[in-house]
PDB file of N, CA and C in Angstrom:
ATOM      1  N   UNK A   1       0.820  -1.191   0.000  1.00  0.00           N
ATOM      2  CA  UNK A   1       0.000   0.000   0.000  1.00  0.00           C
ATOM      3  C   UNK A   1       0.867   1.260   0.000  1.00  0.00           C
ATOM      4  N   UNK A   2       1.855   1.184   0.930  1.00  0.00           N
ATOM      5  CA  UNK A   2       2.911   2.230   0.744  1.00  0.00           C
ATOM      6  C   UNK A   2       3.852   2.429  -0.531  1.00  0.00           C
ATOM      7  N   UNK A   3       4.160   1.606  -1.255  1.00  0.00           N
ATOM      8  CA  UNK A   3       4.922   1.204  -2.769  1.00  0.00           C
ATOM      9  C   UNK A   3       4.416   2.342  -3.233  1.00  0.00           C
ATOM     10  N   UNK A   4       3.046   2.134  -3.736  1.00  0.00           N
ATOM     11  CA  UNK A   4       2.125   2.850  -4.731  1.00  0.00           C
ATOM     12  C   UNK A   4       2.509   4.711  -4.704  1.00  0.00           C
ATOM     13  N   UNK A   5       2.177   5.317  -3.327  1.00  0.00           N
ATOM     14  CA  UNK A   5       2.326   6.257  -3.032  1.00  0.00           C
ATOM     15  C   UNK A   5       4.183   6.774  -3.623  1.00  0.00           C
ATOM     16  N   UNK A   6       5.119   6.198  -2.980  1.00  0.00           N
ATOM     17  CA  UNK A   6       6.196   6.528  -3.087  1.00  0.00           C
ATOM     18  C   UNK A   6       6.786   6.539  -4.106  1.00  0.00           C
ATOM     19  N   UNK A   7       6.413   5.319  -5.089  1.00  0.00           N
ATOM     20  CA  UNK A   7       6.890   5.477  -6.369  1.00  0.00           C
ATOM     21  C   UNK A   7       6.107   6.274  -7.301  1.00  0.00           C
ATOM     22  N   UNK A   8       5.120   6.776  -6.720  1.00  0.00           N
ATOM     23  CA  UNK A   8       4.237   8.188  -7.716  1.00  0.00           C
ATOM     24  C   UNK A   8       5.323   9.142  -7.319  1.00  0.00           C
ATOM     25  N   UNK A   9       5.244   9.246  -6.127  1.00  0.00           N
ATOM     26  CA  UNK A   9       6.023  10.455  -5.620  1.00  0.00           C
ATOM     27  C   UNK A   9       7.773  10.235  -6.349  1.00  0.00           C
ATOM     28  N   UNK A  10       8.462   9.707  -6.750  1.00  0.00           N
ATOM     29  CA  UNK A  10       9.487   9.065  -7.088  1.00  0.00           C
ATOM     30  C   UNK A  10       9.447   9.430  -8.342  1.00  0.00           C
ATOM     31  N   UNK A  11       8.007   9.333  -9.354  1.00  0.00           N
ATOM     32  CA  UNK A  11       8.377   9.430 -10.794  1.00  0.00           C
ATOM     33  C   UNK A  11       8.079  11.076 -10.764  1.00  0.00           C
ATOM     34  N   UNK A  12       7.395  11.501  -9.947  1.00  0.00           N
ATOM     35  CA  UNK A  12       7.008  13.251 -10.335  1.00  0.00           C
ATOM     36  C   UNK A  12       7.696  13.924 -10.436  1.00  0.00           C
ATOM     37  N   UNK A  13       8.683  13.559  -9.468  1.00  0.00           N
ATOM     38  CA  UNK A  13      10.236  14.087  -8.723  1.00  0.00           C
ATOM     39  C   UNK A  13      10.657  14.229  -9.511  1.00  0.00           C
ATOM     40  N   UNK A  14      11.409  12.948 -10.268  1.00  0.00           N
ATOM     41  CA  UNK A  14      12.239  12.757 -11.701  1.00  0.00           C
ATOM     42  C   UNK A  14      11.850  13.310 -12.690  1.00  0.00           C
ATOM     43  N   UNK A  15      10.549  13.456 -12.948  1.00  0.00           N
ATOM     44  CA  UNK A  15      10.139  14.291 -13.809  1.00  0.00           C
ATOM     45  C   UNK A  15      10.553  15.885 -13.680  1.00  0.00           C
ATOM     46  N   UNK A  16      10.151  16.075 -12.799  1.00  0.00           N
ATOM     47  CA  UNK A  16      10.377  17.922 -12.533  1.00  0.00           C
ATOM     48  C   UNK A  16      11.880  18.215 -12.557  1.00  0.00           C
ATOM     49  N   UNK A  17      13.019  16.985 -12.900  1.00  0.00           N
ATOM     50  CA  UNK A  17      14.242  17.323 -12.841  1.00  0.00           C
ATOM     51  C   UNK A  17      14.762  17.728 -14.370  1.00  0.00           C
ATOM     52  N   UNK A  18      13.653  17.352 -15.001  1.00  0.00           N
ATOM     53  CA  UNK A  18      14.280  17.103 -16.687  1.00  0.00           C
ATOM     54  C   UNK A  18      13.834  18.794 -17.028  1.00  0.00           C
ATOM     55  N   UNK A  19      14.532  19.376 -18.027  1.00  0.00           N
ATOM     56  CA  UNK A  19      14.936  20.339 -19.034  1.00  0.00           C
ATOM     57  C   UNK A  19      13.719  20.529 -19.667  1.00  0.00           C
ATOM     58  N   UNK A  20      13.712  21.820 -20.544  1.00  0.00           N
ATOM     59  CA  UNK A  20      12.824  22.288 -21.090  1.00  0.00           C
ATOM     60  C   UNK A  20      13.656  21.522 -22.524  1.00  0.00           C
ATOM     61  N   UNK A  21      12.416  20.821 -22.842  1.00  0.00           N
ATOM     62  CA  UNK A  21      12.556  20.108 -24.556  1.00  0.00           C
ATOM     63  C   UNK A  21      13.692  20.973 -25.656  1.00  0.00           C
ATOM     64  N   UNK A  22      14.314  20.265 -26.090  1.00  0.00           N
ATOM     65  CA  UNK A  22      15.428  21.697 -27.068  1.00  0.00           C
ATOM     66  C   UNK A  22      16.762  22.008 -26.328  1.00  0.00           C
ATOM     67  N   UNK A  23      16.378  22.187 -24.995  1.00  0.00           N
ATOM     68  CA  UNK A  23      17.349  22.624 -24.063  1.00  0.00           C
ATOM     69  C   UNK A  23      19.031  22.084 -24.326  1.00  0.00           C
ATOM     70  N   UNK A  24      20.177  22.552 -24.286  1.00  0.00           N
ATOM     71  CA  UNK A  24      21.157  21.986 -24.103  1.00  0.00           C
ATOM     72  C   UNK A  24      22.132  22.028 -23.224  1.00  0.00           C
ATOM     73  N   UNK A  25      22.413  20.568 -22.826  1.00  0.00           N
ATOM     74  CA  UNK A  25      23.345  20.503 -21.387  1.00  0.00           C
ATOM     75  C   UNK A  25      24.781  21.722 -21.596  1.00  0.00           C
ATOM     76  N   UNK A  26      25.386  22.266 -20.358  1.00  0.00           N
ATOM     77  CA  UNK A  26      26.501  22.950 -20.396  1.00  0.00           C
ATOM     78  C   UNK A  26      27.185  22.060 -20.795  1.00  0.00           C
ATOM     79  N   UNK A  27      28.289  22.665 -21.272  1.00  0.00           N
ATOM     80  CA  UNK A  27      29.616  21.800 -21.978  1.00  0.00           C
ATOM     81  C   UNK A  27      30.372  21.748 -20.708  1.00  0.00           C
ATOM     82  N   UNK A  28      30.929  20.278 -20.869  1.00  0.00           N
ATOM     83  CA  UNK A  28      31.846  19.541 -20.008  1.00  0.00           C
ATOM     84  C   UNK A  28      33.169  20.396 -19.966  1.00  0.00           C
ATOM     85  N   UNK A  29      34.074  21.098 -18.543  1.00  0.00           N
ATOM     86  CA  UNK A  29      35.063  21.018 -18.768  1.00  0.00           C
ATOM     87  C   UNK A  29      36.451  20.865 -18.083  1.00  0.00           C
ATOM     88  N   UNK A  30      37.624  20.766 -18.043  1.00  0.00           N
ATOM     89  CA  UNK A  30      38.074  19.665 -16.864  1.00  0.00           C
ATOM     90  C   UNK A  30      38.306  20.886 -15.678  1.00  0.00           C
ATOM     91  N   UNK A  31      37.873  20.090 -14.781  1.00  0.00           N
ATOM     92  CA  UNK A  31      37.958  20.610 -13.130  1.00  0.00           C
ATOM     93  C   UNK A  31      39.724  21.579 -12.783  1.00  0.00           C
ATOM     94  N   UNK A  32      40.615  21.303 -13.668  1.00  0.00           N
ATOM     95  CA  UNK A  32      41.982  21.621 -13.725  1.00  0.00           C
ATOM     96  C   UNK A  32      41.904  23.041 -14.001  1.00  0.00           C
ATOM     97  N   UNK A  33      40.883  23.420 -15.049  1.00  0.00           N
ATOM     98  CA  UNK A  33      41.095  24.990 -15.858  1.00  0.00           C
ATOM     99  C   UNK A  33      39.919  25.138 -14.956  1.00  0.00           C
ATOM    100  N   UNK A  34      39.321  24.881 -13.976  1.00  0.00           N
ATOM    101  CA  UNK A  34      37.979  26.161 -13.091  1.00  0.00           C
ATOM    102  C   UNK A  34      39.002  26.201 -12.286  1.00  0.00           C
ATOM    103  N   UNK A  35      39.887  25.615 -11.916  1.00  0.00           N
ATOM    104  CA  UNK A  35      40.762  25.819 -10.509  1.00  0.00           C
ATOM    105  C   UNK A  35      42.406  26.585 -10.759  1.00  0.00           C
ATOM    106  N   UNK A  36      42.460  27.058 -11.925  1.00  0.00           N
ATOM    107  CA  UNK A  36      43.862  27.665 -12.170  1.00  0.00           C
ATOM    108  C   UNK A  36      43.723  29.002 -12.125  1.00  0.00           C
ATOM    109  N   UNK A  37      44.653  29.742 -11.842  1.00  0.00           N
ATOM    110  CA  UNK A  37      45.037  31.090 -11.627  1.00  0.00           C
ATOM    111  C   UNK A  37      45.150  31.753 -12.571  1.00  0.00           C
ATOM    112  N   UNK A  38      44.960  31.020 -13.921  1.00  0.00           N
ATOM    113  CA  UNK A  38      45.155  32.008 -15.132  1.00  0.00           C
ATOM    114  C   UNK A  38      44.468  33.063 -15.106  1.00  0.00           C
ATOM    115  N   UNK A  39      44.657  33.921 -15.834  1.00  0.00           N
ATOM    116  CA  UNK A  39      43.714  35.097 -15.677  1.00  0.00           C
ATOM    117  C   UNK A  39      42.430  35.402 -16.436  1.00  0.00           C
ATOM    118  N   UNK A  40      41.362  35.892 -16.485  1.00  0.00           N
ATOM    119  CA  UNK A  40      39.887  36.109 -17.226  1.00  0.00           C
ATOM    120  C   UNK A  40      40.437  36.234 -19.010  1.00  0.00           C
ATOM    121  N   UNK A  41      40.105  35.636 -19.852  1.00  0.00           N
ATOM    122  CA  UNK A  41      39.830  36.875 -20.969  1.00  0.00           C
ATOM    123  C   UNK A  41      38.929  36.420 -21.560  1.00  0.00           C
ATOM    124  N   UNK A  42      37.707  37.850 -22.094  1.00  0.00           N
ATOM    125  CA  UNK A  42      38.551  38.905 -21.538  1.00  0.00           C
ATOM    126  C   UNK A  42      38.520  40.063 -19.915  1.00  0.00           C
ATOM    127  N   UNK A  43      39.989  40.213 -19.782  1.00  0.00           N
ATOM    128  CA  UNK A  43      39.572  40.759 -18.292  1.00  0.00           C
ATOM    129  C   UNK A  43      38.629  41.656 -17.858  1.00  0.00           C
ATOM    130  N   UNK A  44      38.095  41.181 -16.603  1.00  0.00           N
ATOM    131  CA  UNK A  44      36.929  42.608 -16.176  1.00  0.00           C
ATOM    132  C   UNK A  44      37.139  43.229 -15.589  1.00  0.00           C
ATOM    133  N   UNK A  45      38.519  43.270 -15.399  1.00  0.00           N
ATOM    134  CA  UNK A  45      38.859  44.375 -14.439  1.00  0.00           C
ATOM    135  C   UNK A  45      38.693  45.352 -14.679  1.00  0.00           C
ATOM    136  N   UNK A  46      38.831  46.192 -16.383  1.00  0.00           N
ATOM    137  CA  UNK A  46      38.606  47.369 -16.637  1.00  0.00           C
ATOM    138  C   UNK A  46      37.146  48.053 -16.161  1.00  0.00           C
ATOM    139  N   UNK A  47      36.186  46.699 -16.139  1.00  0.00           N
ATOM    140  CA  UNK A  47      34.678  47.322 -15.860  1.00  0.00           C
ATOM    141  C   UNK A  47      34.700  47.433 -14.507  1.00  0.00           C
ATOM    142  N   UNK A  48      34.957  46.885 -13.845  1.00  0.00           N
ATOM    143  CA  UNK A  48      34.497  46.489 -12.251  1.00  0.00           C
ATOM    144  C   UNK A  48      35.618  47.774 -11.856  1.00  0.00           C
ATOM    145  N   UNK A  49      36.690  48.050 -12.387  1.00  0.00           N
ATOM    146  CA  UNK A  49      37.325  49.675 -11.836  1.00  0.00           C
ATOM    147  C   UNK A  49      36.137  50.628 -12.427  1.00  0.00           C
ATOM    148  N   UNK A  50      35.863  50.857 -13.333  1.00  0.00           N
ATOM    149  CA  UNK A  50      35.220  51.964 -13.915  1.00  0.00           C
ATOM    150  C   UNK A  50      34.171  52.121 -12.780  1.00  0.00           C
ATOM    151  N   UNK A  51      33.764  51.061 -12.446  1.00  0.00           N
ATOM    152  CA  UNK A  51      32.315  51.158 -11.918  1.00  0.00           C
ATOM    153  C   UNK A  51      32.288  51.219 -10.559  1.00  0.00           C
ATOM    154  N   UNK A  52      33.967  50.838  -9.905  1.00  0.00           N
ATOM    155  CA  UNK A  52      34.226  51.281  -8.312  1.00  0.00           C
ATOM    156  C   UNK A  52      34.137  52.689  -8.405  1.00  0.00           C
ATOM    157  N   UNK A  53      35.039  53.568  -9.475  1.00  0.00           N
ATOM    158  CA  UNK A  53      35.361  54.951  -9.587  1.00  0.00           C
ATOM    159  C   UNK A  53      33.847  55.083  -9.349  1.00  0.00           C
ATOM    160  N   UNK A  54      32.980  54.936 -10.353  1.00  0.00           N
ATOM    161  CA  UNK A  54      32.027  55.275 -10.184  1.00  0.00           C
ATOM    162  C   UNK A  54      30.937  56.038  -9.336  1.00  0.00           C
ATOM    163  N   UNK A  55      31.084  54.829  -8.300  1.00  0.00           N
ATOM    164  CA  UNK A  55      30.529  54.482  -6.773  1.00  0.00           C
ATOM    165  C   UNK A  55      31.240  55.346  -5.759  1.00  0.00           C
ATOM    166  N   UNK A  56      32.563  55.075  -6.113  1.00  0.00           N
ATOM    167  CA  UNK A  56      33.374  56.464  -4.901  1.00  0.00           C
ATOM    168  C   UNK A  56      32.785  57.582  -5.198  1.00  0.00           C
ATOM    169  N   UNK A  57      32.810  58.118  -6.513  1.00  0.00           N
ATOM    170  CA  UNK A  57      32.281  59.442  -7.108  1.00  0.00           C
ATOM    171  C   UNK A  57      30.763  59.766  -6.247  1.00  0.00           C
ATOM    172  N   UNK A  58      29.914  58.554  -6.655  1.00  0.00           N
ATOM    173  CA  UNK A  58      28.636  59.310  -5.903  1.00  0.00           C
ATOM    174  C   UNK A  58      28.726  59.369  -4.456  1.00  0.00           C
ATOM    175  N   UNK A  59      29.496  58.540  -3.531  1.00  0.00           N
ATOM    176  CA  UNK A  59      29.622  58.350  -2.348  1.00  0.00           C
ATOM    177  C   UNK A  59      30.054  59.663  -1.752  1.00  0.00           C
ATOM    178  N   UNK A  60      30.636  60.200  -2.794  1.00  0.00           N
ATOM    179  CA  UNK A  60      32.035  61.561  -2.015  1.00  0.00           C
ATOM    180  C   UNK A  60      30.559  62.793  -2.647  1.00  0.00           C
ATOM    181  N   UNK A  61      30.110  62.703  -3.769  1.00  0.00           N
ATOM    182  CA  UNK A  61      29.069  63.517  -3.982  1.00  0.00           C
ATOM    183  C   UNK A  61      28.003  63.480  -2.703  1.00  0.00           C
ATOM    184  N   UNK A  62      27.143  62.558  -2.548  1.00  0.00           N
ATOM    185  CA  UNK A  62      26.243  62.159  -0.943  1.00  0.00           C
ATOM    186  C   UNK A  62      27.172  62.796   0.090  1.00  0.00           C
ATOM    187  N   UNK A  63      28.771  62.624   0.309  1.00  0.00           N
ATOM    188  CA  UNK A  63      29.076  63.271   2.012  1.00  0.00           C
ATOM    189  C   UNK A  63      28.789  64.761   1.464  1.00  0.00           C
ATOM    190  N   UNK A  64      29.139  65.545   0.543  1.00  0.00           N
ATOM    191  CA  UNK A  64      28.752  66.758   0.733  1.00  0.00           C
ATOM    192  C   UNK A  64      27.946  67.738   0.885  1.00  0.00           C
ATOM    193  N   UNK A  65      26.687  66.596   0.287  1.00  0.00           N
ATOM    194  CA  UNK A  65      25.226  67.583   0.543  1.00  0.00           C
ATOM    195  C   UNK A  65      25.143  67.823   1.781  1.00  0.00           C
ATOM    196  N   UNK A  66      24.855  69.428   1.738  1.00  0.00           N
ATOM    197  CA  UNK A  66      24.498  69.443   3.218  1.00  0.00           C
ATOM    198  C   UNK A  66      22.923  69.268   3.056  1.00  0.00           C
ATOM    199  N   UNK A  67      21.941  68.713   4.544  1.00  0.00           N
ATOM    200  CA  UNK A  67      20.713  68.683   4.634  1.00  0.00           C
ATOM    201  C   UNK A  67      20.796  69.843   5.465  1.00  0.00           C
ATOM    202  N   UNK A  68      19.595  71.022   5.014  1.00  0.00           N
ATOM    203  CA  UNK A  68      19.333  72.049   5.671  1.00  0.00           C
ATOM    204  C   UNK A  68      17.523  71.557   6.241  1.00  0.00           C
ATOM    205  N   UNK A  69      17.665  71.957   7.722  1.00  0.00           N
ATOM    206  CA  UNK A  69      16.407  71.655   8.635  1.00  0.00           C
ATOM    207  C   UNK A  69      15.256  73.120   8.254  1.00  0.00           C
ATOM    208  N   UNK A  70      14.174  72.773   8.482  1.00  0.00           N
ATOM    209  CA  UNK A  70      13.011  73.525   8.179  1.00  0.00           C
ATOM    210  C   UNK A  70      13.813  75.031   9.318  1.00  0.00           C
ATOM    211  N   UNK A  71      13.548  74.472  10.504  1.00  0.00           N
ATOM    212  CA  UNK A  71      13.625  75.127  11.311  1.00  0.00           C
ATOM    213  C   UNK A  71      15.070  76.630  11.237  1.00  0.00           C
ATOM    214  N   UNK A  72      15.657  75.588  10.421  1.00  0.00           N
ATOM    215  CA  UNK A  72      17.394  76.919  10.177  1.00  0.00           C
ATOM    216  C   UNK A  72      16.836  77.961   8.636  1.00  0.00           C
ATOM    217  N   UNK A  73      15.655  77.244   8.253  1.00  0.00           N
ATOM    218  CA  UNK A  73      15.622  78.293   7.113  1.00  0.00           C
ATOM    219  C   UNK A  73      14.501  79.603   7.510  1.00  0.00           C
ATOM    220  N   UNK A  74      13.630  79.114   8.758  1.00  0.00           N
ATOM    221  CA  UNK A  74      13.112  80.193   9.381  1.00  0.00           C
ATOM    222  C   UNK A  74      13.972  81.062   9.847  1.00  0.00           C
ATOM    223  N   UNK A  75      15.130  81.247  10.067  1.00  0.00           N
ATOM    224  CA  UNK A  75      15.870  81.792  10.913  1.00  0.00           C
ATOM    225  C   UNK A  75      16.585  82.830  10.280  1.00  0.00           C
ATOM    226  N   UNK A  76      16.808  82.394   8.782  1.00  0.00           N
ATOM    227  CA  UNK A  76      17.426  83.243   7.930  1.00  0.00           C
ATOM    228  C   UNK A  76      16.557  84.190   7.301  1.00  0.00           C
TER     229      UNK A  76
END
């Protein structure tokens, strides 16, 4: 009585693991070249600087605003 249940549950499973029809598996490649130190190409370093500069730029723009309070512009 228990079989029945588990092996439904067993084929649904397997089912929901498979690919959209067409789909193609990633290409195989050896575990040696994900683990070496060689370097990117092509490199991203040029982007990922551009886009730190970037970020400093607005960061240093934000410390300078000053926020002026309701209350200091009555005053003037």
């Amino acid at each position: 009585m228990l079989r029945t249940p588990s092996l439904l549950t067993l084929i649904c499973l397997t089912a929901a693991c498979a690919g959209a029809p067409g789909e193609e598996y990633p290409k195989l490649v050896p575990l040696d070249s994900l683990l070496s130190d060689a370097p990117l190409t092509p490199s991203p370093a040029p982007a990922l600087e551009a886009r730190a500069d970037a970020l400093r730029a607005r960061a240093d723009a934000l410390r300078r605003v000053d926020v002026v309070d309701a209350t200091d512009l009555g005053a003037q």
